[in-house]
N, C-alpha and C. Protein backbone atom coordinates (compact mmCIF):
# COMPACT_ATOMS: atom_id res chain seq x y z
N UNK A 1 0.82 -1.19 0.00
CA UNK A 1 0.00 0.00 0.00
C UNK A 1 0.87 1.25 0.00
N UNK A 2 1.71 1.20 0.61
CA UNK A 2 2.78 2.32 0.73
C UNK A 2 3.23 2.57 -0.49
N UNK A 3 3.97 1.51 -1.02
CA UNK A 3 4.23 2.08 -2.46
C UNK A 3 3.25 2.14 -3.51
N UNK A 4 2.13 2.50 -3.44
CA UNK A 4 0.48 2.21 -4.16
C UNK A 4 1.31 1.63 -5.49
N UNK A 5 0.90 0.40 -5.01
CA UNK A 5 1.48 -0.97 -6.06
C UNK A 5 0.27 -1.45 -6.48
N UNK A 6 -0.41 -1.42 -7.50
CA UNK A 6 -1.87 -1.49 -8.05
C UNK A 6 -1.40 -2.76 -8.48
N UNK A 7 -0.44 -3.39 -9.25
CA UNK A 7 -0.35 -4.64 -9.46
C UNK A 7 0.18 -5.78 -8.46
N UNK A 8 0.76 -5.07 -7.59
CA UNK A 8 0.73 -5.73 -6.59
C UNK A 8 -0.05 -6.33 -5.48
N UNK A 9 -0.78 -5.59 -5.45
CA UNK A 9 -1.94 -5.77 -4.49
C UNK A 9 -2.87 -6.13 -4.87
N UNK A 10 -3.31 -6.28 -6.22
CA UNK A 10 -3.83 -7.49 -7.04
C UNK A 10 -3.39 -8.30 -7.14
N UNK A 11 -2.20 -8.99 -7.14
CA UNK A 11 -1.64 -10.03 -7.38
C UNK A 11 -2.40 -10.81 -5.75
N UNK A 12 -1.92 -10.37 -4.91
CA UNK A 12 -2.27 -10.72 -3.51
C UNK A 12 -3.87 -11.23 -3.33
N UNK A 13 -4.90 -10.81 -4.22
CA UNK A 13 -6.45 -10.74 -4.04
C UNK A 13 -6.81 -11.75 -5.48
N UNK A 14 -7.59 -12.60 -4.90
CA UNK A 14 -8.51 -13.19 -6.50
C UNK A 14 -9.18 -12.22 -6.86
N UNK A 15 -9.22 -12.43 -8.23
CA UNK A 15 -9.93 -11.64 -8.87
C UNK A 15 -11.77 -10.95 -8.86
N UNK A 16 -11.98 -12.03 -8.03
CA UNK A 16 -13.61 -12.01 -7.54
C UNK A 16 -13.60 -12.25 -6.13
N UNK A 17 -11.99 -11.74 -5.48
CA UNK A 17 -12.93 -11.74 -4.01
C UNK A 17 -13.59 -11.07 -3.44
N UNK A 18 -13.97 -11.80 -2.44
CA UNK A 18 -15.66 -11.29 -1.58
C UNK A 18 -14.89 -10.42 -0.17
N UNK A 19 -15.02 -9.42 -0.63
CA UNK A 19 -14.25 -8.24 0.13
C UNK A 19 -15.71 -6.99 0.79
N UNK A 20 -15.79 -7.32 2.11
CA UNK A 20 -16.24 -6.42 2.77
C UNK A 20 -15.20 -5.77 3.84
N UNK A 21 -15.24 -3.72 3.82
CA UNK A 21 -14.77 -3.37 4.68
C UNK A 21 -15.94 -2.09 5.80
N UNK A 22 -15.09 -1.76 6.69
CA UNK A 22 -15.69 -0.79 7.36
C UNK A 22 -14.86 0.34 7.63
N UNK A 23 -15.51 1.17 7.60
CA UNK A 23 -14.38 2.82 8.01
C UNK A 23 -15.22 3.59 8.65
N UNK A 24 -15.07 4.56 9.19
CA UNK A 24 -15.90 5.32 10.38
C UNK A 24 -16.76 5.55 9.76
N UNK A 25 -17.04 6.27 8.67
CA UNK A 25 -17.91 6.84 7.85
C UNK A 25 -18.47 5.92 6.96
N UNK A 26 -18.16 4.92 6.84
CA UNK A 26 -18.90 3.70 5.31
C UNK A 26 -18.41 2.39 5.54
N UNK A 27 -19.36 1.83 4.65
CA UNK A 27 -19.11 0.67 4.56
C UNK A 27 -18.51 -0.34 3.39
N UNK A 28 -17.91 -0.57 2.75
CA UNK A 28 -17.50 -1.15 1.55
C UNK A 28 -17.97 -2.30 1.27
N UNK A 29 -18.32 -2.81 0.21
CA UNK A 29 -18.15 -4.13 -0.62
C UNK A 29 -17.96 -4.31 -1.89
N UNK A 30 -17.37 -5.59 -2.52
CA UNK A 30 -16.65 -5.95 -3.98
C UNK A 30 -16.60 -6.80 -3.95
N UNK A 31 -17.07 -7.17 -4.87
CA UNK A 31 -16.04 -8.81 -6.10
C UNK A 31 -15.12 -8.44 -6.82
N UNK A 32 -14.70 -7.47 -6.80
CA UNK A 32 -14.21 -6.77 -8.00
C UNK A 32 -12.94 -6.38 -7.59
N UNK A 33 -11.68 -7.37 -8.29
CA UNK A 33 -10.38 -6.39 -7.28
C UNK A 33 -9.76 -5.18 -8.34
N UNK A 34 -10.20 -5.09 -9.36
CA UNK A 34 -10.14 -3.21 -9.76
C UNK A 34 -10.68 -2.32 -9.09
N UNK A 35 -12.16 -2.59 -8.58
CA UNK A 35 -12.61 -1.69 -8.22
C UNK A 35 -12.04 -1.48 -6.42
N UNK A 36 -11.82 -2.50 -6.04
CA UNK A 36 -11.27 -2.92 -4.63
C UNK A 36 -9.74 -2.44 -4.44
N UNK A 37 -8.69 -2.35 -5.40
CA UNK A 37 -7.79 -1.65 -5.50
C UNK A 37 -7.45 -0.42 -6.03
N UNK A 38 -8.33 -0.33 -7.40
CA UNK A 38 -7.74 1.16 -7.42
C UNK A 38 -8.93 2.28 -7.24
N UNK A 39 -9.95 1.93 -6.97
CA UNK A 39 -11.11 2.91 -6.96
C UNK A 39 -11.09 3.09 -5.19
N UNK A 40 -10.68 1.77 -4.61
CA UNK A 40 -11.46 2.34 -3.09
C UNK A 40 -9.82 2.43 -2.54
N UNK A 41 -9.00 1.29 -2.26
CA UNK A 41 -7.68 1.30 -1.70
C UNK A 41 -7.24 2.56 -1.74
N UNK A 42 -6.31 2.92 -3.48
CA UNK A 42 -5.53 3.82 -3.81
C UNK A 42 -6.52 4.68 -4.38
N UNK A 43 -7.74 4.81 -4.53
CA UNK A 43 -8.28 6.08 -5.13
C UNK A 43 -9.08 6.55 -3.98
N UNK A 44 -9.63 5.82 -3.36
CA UNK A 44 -10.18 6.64 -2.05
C UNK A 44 -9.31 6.60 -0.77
N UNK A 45 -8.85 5.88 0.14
CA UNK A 45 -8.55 5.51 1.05
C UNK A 45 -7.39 6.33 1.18
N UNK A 46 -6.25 5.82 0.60
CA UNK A 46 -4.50 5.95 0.37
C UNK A 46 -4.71 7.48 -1.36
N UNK A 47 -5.64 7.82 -1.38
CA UNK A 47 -5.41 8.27 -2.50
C UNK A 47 -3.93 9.16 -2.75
N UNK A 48 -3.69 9.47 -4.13
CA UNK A 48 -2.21 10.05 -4.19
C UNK A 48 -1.88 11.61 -3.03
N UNK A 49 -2.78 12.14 -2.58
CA UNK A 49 -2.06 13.28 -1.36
C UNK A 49 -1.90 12.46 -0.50
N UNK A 50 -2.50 11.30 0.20
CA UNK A 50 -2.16 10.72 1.34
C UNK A 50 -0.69 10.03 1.20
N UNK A 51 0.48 10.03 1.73
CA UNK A 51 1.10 8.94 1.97
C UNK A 51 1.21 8.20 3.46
N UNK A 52 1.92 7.04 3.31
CA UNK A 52 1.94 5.97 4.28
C UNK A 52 3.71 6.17 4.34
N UNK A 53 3.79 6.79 5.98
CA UNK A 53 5.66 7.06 6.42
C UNK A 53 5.71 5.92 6.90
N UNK A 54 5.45 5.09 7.72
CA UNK A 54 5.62 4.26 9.03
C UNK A 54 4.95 3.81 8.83
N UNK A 55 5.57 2.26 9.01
CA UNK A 55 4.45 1.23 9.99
C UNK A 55 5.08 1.17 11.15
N UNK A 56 3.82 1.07 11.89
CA UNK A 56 4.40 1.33 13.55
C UNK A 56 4.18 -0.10 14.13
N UNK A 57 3.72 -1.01 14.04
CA UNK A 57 3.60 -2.70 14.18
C UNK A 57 2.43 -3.25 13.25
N UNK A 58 2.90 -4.87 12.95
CA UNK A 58 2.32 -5.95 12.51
C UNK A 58 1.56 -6.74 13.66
N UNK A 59 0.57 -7.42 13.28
CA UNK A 59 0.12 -8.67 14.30
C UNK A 59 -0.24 -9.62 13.35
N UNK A 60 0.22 -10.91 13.47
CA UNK A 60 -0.34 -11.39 12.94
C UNK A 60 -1.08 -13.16 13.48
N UNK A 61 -1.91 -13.58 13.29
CA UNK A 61 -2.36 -15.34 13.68
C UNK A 61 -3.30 -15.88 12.57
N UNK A 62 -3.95 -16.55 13.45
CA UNK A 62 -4.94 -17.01 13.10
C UNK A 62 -5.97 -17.73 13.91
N UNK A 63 -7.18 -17.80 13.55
CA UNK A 63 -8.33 -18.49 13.84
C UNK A 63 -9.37 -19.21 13.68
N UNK A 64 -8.91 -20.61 13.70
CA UNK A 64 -10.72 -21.59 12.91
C UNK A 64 -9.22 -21.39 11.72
N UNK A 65 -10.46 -21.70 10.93
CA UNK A 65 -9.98 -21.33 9.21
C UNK A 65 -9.38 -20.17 8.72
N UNK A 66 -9.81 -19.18 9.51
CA UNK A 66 -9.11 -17.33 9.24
C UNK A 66 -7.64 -17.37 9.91
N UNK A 67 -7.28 -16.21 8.69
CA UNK A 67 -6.31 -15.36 8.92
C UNK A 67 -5.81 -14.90 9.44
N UNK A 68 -5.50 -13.51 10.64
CA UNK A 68 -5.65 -12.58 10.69
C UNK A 68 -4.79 -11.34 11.08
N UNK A 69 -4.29 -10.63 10.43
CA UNK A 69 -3.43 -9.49 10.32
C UNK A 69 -4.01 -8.13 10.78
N UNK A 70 -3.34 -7.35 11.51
CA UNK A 70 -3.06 -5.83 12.07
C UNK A 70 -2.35 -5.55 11.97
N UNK A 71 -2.58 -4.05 11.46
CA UNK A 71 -1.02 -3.38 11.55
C UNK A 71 -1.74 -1.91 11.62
N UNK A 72 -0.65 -1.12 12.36
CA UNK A 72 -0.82 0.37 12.35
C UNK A 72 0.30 0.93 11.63
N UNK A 73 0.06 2.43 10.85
CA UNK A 73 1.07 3.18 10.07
C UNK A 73 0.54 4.54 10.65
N UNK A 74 1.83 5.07 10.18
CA UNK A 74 1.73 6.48 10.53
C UNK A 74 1.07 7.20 8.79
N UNK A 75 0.67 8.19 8.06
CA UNK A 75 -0.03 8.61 6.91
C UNK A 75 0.66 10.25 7.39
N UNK A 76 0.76 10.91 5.95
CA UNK A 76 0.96 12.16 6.01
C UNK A 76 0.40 13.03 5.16
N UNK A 77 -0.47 13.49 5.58
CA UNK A 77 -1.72 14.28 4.53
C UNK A 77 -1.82 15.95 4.10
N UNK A 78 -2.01 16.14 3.61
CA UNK A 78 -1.88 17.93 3.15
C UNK A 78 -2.27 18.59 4.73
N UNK A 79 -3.43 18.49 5.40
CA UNK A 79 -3.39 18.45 6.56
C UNK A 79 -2.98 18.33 7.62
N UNK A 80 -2.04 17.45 8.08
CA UNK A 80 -0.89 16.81 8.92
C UNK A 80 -1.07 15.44 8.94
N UNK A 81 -0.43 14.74 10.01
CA UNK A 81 -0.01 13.62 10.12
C UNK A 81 -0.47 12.83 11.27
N UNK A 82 -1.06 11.71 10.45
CA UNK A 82 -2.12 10.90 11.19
C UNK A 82 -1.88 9.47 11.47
N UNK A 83 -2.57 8.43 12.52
CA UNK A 83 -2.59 7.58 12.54
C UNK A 83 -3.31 6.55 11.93
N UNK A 84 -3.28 5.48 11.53
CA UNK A 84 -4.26 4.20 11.09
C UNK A 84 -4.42 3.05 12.05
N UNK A 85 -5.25 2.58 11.86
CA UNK A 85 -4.93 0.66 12.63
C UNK A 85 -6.06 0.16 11.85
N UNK A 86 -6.04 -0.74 11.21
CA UNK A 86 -6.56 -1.90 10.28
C UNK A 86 -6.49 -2.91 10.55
N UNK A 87 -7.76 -4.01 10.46
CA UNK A 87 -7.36 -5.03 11.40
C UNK A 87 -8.31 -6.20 10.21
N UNK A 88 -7.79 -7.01 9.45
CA UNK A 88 -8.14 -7.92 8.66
C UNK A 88 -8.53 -9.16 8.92
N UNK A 89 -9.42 -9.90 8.77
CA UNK A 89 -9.35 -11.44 8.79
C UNK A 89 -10.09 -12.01 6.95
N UNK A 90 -8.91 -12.83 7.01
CA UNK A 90 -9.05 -13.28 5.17
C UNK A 90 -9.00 -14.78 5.39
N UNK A 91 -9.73 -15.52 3.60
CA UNK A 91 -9.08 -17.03 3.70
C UNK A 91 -8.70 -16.85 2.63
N UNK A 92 -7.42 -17.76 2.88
CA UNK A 92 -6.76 -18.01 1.08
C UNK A 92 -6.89 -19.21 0.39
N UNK A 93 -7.32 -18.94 -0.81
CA UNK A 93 -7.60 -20.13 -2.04
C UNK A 93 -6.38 -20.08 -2.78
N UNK A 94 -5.48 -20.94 -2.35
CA UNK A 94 -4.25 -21.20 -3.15
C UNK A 94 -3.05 -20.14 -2.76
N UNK A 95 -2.49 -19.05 -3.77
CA UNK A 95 -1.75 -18.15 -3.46
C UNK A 95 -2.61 -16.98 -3.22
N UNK A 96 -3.70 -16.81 -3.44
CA UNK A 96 -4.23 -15.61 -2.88
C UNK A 96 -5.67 -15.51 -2.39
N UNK A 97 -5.86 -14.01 -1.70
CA UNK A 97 -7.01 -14.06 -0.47
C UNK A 97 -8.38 -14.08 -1.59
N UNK A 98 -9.27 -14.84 -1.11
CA UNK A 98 -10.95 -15.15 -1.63
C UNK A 98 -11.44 -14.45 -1.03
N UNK A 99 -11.31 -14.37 0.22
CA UNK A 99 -12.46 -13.60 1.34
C UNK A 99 -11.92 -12.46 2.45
N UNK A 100 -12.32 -11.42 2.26
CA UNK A 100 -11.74 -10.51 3.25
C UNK A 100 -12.50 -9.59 3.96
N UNK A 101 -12.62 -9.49 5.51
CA UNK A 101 -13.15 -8.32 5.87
C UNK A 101 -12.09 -7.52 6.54
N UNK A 102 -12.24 -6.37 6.61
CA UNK A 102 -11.29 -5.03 7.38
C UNK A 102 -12.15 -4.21 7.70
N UNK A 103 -11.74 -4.05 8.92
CA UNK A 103 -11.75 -2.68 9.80
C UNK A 103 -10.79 -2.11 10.20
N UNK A 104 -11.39 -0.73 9.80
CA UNK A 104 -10.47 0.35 9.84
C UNK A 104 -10.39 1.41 10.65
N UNK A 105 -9.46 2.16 11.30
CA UNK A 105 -9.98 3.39 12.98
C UNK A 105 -10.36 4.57 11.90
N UNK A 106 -9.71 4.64 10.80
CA UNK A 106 -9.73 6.19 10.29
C UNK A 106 -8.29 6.74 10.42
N UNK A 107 -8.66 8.11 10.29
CA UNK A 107 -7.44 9.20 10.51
C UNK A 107 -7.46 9.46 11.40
N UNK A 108 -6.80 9.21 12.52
CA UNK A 108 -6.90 9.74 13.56
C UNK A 108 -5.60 10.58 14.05
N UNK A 109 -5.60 11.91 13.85
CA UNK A 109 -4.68 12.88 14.10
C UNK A 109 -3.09 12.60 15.26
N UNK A 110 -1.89 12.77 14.82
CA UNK A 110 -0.98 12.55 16.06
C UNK A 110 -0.75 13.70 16.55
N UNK A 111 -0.38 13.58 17.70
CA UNK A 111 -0.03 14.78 18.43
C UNK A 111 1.78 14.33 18.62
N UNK A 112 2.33 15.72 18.53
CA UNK A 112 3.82 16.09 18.94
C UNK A 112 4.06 15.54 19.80
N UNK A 113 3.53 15.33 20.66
CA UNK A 113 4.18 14.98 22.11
C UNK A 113 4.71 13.54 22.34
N UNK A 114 3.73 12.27 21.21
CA UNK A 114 3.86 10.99 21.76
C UNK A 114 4.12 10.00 20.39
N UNK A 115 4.31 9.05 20.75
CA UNK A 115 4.34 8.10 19.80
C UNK A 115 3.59 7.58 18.86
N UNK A 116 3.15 7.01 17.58
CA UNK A 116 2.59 7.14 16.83
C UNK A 116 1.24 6.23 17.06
N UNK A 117 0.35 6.64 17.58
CA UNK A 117 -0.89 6.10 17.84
C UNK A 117 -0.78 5.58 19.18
N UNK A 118 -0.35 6.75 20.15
CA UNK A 118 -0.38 7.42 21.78
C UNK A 118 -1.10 7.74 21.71
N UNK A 119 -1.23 9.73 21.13
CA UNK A 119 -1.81 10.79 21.72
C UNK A 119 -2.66 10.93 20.38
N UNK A 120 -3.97 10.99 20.47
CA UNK A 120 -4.81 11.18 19.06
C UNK A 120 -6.40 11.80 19.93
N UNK A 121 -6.79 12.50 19.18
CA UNK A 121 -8.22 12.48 19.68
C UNK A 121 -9.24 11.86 18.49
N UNK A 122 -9.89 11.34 19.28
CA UNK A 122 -11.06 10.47 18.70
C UNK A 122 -11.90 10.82 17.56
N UNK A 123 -12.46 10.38 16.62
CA UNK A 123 -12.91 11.51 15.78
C UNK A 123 -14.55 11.52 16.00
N UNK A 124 -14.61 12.68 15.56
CA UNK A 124 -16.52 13.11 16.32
C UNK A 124 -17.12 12.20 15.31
N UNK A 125 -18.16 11.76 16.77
CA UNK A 125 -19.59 10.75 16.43
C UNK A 125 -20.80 11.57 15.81
């Protein structure tokens, strides 16, 4: 995602996977990994003003049959510089993911003072 690798991050997704996400504000779904990579990933989400400086940690296991990966990054936006945390559970059919859901915190603003997804205020309900 950092390097908005559109073929890359297709490579990673079948072509018809069943991809639901969540973000503070919406809800996503696709079969479609064009529309799942470059319309919502890198055209909405990560679009080109946003970049991704930092990842600040990985998690990763699993559960049952699932996946499941976290990770937080730091993002740096015309605005300033914000936090993420994304938290996935996928299954994979062969070399790549069929089924995916994610949740996502948003942008959530850093403050000077602390470490990267310390000091943030919450974003209004």
């Amino acid at each position: 995602m950092a390097d908005k690798d559109s073929a890359g991050l297709k490579a990673l997704l079948r072509p018809d996977v069943d991809f639901r996400a969540m973000t503070p504000t919406r809800f996503w779904e696709s079969n479609d990994v064009d529309e799942i990579v470059d319309r919502t990933i890198l055209g909405t989400w990560f679009e080109p003003a946003r970049r991704i400086t930092e990842l600040v940690a990985v998690e990763t296991g699993s559960i049952g049959s699932l996946e499941r990966v976290a990770y937080r990054f730091t993002v740096d936006r015309p605005d300033g510089r914000f936090t993420i945390e994304q938290q996935a559970y996928y299954e994979i059919d062969g070399a790549t993911i069929a089924w995916m859901r994610l949740m996502c915190t948003g942008f959530l603003p850093l403050c000077s003072d602390g470490p990267a997804g310390s000091s943030h205020t919450p974003p209004a309900r």
